[in-house]
Protein backbone atom coordinates (compact mmCIF):
# COMPACT_ATOMS: atom_id res chain seq x y z
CA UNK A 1 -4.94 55.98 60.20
CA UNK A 2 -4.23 53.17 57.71
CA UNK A 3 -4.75 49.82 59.26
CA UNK A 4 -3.64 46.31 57.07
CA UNK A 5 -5.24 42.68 58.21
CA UNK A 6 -4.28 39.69 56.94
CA UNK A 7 -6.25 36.76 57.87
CA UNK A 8 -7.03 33.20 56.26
CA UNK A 9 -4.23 31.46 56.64
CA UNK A 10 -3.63 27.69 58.76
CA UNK A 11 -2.89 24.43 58.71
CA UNK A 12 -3.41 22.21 55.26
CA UNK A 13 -1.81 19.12 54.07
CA UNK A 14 0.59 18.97 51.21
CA UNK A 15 -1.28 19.63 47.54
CA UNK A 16 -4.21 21.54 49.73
CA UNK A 17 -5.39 25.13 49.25
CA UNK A 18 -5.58 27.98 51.25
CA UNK A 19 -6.26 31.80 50.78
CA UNK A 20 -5.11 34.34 51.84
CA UNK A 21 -7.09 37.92 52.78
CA UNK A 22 -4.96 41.76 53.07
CA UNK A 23 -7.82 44.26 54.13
CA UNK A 24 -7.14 47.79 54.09
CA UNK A 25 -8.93 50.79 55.68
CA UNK A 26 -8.42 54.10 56.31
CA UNK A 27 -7.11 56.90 53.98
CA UNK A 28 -5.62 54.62 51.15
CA UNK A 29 -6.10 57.38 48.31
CA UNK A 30 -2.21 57.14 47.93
CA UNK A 31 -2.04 53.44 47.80
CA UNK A 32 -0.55 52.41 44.87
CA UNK A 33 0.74 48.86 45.11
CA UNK A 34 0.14 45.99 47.68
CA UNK A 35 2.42 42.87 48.19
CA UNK A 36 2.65 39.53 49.87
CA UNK A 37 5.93 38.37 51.63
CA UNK A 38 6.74 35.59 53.52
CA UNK A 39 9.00 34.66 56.36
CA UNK A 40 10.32 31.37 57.70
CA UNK A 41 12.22 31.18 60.76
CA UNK A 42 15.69 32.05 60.51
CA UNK A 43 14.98 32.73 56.78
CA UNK A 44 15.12 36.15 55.51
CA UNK A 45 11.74 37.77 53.93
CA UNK A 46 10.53 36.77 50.65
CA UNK A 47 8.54 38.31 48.02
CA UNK A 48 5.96 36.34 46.96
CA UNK A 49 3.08 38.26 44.80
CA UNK A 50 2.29 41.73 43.68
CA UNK A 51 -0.44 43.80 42.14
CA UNK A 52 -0.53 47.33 41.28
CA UNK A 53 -3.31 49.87 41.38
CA UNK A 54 -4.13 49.12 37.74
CA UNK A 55 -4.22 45.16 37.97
CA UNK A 56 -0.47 44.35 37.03
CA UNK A 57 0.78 41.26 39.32
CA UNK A 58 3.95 39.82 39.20
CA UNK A 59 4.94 36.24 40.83
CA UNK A 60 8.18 34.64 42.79
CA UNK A 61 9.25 32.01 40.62
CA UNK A 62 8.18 29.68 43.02
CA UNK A 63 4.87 30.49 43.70
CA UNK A 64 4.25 30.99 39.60
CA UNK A 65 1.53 28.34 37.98
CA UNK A 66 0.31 27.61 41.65
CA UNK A 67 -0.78 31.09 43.19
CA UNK A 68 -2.88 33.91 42.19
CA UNK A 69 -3.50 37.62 43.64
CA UNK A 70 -6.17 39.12 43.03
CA UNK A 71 -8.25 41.73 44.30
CA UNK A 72 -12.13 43.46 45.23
CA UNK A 73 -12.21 46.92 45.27
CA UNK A 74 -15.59 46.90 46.64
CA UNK A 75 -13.95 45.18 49.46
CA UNK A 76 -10.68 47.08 49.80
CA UNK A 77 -9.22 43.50 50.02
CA UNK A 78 -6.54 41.61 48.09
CA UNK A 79 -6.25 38.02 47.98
CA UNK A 80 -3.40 35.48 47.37
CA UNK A 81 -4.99 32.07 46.27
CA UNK A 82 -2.44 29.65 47.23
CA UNK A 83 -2.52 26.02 45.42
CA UNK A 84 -0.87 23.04 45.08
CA UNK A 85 0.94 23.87 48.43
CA UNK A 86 4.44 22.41 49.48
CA UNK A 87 6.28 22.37 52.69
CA UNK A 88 8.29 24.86 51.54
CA UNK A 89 5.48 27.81 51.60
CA UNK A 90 5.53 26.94 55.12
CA UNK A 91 5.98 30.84 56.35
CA UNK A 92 4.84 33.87 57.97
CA UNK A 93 2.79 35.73 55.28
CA UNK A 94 2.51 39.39 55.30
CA UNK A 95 0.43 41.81 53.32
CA UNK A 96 2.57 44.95 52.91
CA UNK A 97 0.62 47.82 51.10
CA UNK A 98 2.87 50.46 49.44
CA UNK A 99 2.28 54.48 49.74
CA UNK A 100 3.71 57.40 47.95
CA UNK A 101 2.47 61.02 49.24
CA UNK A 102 3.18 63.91 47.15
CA UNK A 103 6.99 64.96 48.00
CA UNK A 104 7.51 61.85 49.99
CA UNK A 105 9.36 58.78 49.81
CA UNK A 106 7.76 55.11 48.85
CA UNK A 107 6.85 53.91 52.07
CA UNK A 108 4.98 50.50 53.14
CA UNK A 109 2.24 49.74 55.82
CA UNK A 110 2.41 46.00 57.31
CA UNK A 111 0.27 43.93 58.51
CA UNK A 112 0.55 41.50 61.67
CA UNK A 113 1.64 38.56 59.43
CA UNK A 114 -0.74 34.99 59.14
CA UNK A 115 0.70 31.68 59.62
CA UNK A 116 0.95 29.03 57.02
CA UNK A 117 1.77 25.50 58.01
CA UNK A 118 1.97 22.69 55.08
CA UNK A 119 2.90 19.97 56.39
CA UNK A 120 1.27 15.80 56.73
């Protein structure tokens, strides 16, 4: 009954900009942590950004100084503002938000994955 979309992500040029949108709906009272990852082909699955329930984030070395997650609660939406952008974030990017039930294990929920292509 919990559904994740990400969306925003394209085409930009070296140094360009793009964000990045992981909307969640459903019954997300459990939801305690949401991440980005990305995924180039043939590459295994990296973890980019995180941010907890109570606003703590942590960054990937590489993405530190150039992106920022974020989030609207209003919106049920968290964001990963993605700056200065090299050909190396070139990547699937998935939102992945993180559940733990009472007498369960941690568990995530994935979204479909957006494309980012930097590239001139």
């Amino acid at each position: 009954q919990v559904q994740i979309v990400e969306s925003g992500g394209g085409l930009v040029q070296p140094g360009g900009s793009l964000r990045l949108s992981c909307a969640a709906s459903g019954n997300i009272f459990y939801m305690y942590a949401t991440y980005w990852y990305r995924q180039a082909p043939g590459k295994q699955r990296e973890l980019v950004a995180t941010i907890t329930s109570g606003g703590s984030t942590t960054y990937a070395d590489s993405a530190k100084g150039r992106f920022t997650i974020s989030r609207d609660n209003a919106k049920n939406t968290v964001y990963l503002q993605m700056n200065s952008l090299k050909p190396e974030d070139t990547a699937v990017y998935y939102c992945a938000a993180y559940f733990q039930e009472p007498g369960q294990d941690r568990r995530p929920l994935w979204g479909q994955g957006t494309q980012v292509t930097v590239s001139s």
